[in-house]
PDB file of N, CA and C in Angstrom:
ATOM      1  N   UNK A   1       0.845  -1.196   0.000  1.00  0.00           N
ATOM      2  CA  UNK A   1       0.000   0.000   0.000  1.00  0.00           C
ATOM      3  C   UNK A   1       0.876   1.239   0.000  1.00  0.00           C
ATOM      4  N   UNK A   2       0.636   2.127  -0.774  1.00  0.00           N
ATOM      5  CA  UNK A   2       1.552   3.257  -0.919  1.00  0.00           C
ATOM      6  C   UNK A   2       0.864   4.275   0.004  1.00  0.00           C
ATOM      7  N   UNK A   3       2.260   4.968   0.510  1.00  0.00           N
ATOM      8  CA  UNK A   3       1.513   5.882   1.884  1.00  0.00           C
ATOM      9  C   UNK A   3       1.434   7.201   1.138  1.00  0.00           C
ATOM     10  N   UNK A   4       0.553   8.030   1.335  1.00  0.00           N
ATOM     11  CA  UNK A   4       0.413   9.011   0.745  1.00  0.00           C
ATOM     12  C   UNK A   4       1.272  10.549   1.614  1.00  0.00           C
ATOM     13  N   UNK A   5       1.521  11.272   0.359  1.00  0.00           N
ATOM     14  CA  UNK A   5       2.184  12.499   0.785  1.00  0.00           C
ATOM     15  C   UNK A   5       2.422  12.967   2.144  1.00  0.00           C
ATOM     16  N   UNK A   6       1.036  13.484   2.418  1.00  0.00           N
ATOM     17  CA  UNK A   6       0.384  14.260   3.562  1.00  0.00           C
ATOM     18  C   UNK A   6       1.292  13.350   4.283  1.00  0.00           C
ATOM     19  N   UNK A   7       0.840  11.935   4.565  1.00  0.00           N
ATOM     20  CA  UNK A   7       1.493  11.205   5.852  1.00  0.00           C
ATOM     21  C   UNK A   7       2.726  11.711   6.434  1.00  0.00           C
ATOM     22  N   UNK A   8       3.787  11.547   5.215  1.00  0.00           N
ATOM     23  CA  UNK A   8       5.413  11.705   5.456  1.00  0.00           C
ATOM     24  C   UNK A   8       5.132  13.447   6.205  1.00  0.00           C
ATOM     25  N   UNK A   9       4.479  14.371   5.916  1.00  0.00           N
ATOM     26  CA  UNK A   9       4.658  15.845   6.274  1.00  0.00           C
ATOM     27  C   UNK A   9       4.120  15.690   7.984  1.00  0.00           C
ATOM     28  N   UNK A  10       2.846  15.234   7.986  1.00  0.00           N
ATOM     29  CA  UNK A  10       2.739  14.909   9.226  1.00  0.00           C
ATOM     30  C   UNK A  10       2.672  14.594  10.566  1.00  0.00           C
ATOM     31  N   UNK A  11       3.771  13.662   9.754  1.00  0.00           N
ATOM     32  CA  UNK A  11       4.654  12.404  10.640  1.00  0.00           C
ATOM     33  C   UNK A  11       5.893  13.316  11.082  1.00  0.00           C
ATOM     34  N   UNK A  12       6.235  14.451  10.331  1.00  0.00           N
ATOM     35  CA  UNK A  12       7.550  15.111  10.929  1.00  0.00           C
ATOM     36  C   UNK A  12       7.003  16.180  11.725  1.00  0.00           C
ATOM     37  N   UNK A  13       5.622  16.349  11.858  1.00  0.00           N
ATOM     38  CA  UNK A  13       5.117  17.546  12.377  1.00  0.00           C
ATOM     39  C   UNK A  13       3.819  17.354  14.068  1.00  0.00           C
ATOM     40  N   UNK A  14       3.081  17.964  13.705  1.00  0.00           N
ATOM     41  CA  UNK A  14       2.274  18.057  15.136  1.00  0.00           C
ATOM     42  C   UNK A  14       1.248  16.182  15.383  1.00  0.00           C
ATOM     43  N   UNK A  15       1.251  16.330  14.523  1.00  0.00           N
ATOM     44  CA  UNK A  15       0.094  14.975  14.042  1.00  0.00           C
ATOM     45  C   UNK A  15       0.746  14.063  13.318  1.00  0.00           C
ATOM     46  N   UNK A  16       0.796  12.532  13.615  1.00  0.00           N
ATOM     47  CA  UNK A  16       1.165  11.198  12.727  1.00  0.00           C
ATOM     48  C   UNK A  16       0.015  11.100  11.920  1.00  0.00           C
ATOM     49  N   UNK A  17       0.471  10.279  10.413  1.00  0.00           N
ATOM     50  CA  UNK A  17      -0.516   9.744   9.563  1.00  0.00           C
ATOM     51  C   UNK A  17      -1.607   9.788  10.219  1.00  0.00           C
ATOM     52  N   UNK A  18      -1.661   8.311  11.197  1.00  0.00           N
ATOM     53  CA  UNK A  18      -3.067   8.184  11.659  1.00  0.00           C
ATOM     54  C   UNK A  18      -3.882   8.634  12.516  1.00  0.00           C
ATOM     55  N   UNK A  19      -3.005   9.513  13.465  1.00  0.00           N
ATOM     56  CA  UNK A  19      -4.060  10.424  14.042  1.00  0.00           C
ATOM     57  C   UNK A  19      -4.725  11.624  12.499  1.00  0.00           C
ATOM     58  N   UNK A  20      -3.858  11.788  11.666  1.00  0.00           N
ATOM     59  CA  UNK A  20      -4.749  12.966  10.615  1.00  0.00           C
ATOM     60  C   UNK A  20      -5.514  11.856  10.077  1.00  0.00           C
ATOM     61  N   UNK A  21      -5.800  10.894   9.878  1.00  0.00           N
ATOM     62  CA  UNK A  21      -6.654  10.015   9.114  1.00  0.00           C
ATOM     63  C   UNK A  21      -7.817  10.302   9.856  1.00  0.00           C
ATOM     64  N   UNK A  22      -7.497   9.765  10.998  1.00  0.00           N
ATOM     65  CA  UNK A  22      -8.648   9.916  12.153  1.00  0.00           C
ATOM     66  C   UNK A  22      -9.350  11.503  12.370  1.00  0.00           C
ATOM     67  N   UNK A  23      -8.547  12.104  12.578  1.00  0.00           N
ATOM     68  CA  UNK A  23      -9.498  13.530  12.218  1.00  0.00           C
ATOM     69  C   UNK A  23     -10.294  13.226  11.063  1.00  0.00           C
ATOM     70  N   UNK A  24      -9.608  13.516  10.224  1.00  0.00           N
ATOM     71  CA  UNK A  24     -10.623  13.387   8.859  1.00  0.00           C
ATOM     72  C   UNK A  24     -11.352  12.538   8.655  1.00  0.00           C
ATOM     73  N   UNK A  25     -11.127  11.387   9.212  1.00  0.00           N
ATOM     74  CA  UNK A  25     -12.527  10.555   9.331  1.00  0.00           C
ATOM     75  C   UNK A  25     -14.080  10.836   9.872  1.00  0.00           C
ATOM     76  N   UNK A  26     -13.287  11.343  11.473  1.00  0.00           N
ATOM     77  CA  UNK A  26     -14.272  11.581  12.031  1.00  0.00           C
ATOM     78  C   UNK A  26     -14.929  13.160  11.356  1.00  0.00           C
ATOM     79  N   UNK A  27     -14.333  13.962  10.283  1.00  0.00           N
ATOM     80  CA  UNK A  27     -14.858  15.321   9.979  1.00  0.00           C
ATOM     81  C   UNK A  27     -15.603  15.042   8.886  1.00  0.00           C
ATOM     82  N   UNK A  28     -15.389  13.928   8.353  1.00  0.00           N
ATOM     83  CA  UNK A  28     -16.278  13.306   6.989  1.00  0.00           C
ATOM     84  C   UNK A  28     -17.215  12.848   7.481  1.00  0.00           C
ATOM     85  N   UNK A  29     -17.844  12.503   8.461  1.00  0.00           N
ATOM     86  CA  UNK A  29     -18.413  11.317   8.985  1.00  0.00           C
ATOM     87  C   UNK A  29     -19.412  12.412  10.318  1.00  0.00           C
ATOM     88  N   UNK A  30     -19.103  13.347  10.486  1.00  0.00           N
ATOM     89  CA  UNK A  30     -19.169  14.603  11.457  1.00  0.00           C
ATOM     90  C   UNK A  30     -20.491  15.427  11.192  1.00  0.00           C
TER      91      UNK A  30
END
């Protein structure tokens, strides 16, 4: 599975991949 962009920026910053997945899940879904 190829990890997408966003992840790698992320991951060096305030938020990992999957906590931003999880936001956006829950803001799609919101």
């Amino acid at each position: 599975m190829q990890i997408p962009q966003f992840c790698f920026y992320f991951a060096d910053n305030l938020l990992t991949c999957n906590q931003f997945l999880m936001l956006l899940y829950n803001y799609t879904i919101g």
